[in-house]
PDB file of N, CA and C in Angstrom:
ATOM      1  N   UNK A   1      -9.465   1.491   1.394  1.00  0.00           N
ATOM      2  CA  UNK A   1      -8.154   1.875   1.873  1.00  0.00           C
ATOM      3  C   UNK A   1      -7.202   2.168   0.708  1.00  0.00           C
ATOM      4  N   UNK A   2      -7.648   1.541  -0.163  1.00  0.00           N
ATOM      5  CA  UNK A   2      -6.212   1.624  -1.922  1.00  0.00           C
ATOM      6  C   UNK A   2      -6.679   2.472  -2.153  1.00  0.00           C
ATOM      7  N   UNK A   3      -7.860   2.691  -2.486  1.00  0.00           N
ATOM      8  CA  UNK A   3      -8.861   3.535  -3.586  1.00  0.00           C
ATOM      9  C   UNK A   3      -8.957   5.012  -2.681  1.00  0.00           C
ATOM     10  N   UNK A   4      -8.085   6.169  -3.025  1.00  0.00           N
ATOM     11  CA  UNK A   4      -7.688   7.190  -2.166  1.00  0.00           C
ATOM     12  C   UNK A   4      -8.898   8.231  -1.985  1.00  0.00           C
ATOM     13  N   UNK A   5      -9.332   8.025  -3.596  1.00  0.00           N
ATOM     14  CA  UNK A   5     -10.506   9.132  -3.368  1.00  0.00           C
ATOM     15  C   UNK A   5     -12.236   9.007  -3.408  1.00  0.00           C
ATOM     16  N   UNK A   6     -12.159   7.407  -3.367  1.00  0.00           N
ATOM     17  CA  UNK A   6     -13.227   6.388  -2.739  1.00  0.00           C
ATOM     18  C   UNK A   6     -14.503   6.344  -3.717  1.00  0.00           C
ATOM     19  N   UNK A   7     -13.934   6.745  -4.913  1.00  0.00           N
ATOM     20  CA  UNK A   7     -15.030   6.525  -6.005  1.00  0.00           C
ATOM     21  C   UNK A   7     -15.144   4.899  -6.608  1.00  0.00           C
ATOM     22  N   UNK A   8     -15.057   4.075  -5.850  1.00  0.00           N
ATOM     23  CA  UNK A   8     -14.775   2.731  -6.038  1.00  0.00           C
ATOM     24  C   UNK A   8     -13.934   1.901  -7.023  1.00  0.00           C
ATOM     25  N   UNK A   9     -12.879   2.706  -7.381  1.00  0.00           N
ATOM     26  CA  UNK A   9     -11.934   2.295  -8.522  1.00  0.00           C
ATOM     27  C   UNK A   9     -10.513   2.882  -8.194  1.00  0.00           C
ATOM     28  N   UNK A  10      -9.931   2.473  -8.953  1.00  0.00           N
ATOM     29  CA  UNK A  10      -8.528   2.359  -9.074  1.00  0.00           C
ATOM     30  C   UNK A  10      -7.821   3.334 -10.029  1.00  0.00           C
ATOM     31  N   UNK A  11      -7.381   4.832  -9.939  1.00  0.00           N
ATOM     32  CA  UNK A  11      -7.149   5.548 -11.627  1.00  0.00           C
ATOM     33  C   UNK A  11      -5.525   5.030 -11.586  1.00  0.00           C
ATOM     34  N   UNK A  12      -5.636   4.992 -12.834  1.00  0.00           N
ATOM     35  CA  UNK A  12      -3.918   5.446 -12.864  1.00  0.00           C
ATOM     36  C   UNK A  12      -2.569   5.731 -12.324  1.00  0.00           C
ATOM     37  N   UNK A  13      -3.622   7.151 -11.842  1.00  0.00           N
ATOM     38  CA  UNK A  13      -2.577   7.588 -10.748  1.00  0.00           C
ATOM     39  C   UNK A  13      -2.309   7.153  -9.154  1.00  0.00           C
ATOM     40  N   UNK A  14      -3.602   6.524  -8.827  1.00  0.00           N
ATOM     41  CA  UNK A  14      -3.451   5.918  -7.589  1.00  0.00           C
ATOM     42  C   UNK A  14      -2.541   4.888  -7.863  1.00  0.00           C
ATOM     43  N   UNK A  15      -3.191   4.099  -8.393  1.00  0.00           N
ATOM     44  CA  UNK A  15      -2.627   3.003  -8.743  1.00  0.00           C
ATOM     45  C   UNK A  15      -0.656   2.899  -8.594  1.00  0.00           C
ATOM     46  N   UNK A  16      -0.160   4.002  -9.649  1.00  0.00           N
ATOM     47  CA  UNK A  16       1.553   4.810  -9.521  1.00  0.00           C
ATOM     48  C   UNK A  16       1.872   5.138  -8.338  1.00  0.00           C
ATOM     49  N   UNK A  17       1.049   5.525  -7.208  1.00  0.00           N
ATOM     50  CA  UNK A  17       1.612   6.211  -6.473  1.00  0.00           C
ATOM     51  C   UNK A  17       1.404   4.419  -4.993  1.00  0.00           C
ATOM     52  N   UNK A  18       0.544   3.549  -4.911  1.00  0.00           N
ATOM     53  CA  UNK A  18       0.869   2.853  -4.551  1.00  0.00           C
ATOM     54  C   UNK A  18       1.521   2.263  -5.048  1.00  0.00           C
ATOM     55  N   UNK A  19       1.666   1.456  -6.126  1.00  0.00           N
ATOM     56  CA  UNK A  19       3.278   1.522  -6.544  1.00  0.00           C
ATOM     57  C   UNK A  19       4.531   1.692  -6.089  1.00  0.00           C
ATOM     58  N   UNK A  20       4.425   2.771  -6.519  1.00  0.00           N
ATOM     59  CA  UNK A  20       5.756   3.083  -5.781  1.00  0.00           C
ATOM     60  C   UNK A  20       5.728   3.466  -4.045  1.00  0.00           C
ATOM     61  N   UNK A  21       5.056   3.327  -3.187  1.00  0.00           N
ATOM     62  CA  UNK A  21       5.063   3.097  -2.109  1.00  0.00           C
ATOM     63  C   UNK A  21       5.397   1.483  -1.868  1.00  0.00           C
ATOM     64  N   UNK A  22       4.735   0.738  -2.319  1.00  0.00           N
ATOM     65  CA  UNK A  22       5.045  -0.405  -2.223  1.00  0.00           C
ATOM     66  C   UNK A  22       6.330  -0.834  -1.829  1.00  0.00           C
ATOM     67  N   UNK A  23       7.498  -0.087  -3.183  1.00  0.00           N
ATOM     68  CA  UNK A  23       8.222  -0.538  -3.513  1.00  0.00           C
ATOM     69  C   UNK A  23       9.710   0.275  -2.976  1.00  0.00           C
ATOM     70  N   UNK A  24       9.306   1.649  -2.386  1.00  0.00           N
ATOM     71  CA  UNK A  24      10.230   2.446  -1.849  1.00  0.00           C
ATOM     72  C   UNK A  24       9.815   2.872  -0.367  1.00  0.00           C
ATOM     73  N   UNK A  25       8.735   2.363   0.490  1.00  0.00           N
ATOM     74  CA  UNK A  25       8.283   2.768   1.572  1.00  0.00           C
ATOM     75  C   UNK A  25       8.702   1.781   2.534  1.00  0.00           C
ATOM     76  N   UNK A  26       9.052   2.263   3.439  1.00  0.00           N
ATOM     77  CA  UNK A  26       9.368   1.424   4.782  1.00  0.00           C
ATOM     78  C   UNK A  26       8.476   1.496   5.753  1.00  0.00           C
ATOM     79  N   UNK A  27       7.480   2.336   5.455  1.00  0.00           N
ATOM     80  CA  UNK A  27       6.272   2.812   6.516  1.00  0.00           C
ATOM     81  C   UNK A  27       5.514   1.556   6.250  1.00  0.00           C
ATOM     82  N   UNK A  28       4.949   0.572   7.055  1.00  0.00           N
ATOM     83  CA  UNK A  28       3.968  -0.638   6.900  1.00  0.00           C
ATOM     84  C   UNK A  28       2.837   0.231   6.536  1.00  0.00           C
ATOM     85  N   UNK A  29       2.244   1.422   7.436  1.00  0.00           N
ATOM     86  CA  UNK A  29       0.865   1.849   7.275  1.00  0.00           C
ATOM     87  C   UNK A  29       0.689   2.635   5.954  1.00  0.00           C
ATOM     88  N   UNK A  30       1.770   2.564   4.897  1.00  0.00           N
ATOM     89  CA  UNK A  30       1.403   3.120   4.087  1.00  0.00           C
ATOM     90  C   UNK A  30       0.273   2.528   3.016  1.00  0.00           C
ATOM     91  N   UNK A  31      -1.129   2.523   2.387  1.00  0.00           N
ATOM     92  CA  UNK A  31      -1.570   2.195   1.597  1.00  0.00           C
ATOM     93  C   UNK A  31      -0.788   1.641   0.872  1.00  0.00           C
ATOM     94  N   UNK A  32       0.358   1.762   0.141  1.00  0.00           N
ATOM     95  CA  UNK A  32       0.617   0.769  -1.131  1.00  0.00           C
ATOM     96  C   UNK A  32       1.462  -0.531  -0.369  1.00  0.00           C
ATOM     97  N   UNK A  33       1.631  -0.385   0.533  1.00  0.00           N
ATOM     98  CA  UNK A  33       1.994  -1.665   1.583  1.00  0.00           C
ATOM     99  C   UNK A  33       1.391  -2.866   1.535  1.00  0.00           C
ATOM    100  N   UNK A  34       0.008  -2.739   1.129  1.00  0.00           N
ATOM    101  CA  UNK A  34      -1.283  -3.542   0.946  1.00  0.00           C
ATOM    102  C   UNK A  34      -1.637  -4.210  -0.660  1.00  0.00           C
ATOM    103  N   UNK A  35      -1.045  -3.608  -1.036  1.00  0.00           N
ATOM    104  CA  UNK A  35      -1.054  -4.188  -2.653  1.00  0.00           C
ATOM    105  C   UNK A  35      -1.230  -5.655  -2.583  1.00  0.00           C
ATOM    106  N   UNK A  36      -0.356  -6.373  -1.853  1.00  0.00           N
ATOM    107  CA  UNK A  36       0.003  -7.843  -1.812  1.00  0.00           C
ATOM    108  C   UNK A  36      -1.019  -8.160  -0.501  1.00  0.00           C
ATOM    109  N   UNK A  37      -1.922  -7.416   0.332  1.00  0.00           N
ATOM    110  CA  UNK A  37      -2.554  -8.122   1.133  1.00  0.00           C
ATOM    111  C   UNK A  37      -1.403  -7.749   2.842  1.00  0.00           C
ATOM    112  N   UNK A  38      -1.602  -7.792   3.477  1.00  0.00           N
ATOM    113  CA  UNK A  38      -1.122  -7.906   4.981  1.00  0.00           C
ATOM    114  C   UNK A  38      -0.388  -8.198   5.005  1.00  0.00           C
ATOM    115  N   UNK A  39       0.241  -7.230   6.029  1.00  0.00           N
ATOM    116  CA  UNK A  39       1.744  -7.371   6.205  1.00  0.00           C
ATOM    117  C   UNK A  39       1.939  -8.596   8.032  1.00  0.00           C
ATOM    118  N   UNK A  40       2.234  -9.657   7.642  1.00  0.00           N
ATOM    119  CA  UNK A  40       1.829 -10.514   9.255  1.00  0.00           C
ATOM    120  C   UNK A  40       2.855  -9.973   9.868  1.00  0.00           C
ATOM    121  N   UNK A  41       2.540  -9.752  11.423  1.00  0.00           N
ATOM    122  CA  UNK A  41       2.333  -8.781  12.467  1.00  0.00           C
ATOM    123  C   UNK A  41       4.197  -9.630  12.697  1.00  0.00           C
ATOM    124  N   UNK A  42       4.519 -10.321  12.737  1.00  0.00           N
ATOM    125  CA  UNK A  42       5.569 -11.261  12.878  1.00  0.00           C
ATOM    126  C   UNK A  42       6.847 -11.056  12.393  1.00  0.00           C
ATOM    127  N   UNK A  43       6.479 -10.288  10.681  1.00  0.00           N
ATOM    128  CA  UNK A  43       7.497  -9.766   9.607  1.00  0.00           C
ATOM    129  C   UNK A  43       7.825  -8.331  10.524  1.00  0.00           C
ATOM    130  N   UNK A  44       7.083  -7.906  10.702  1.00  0.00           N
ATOM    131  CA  UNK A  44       7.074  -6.240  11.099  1.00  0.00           C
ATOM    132  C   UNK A  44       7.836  -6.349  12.769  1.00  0.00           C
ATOM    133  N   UNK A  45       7.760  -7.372  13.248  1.00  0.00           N
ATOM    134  CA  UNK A  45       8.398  -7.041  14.558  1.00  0.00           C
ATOM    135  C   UNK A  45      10.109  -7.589  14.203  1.00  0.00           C
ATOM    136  N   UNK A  46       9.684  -8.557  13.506  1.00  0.00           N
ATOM    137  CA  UNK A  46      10.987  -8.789  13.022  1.00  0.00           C
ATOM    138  C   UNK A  46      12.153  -7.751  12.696  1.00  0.00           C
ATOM    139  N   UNK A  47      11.687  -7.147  11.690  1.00  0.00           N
ATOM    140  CA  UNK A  47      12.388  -5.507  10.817  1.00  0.00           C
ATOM    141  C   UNK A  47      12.789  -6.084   9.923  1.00  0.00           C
TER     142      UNK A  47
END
């Protein structure tokens, strides 16, 4: 699911671009959402 272009690693650039999803995305389903592991279903109904 991280690993975008499924060659079993992590480049650089994936890596930047979850990143900064992480850190500027409000979308839960976005891949870099996951960096830290699951988002519990509880936080998300919350807002």
């Amino acid at each position: 699911m991280l690993d975008v272009n499924g060659d079993g690693h992590l480049s650089r650039e994936e890596f930047a671009l979850l990143w900064r999803q992480f850190w500027i995305s409000n979308d839960p389903a976005e891949p870099g959402n996951w960096l830290c592991g699951r988002i519990p279903a509880q936080a998300v109904s919350d807002g």
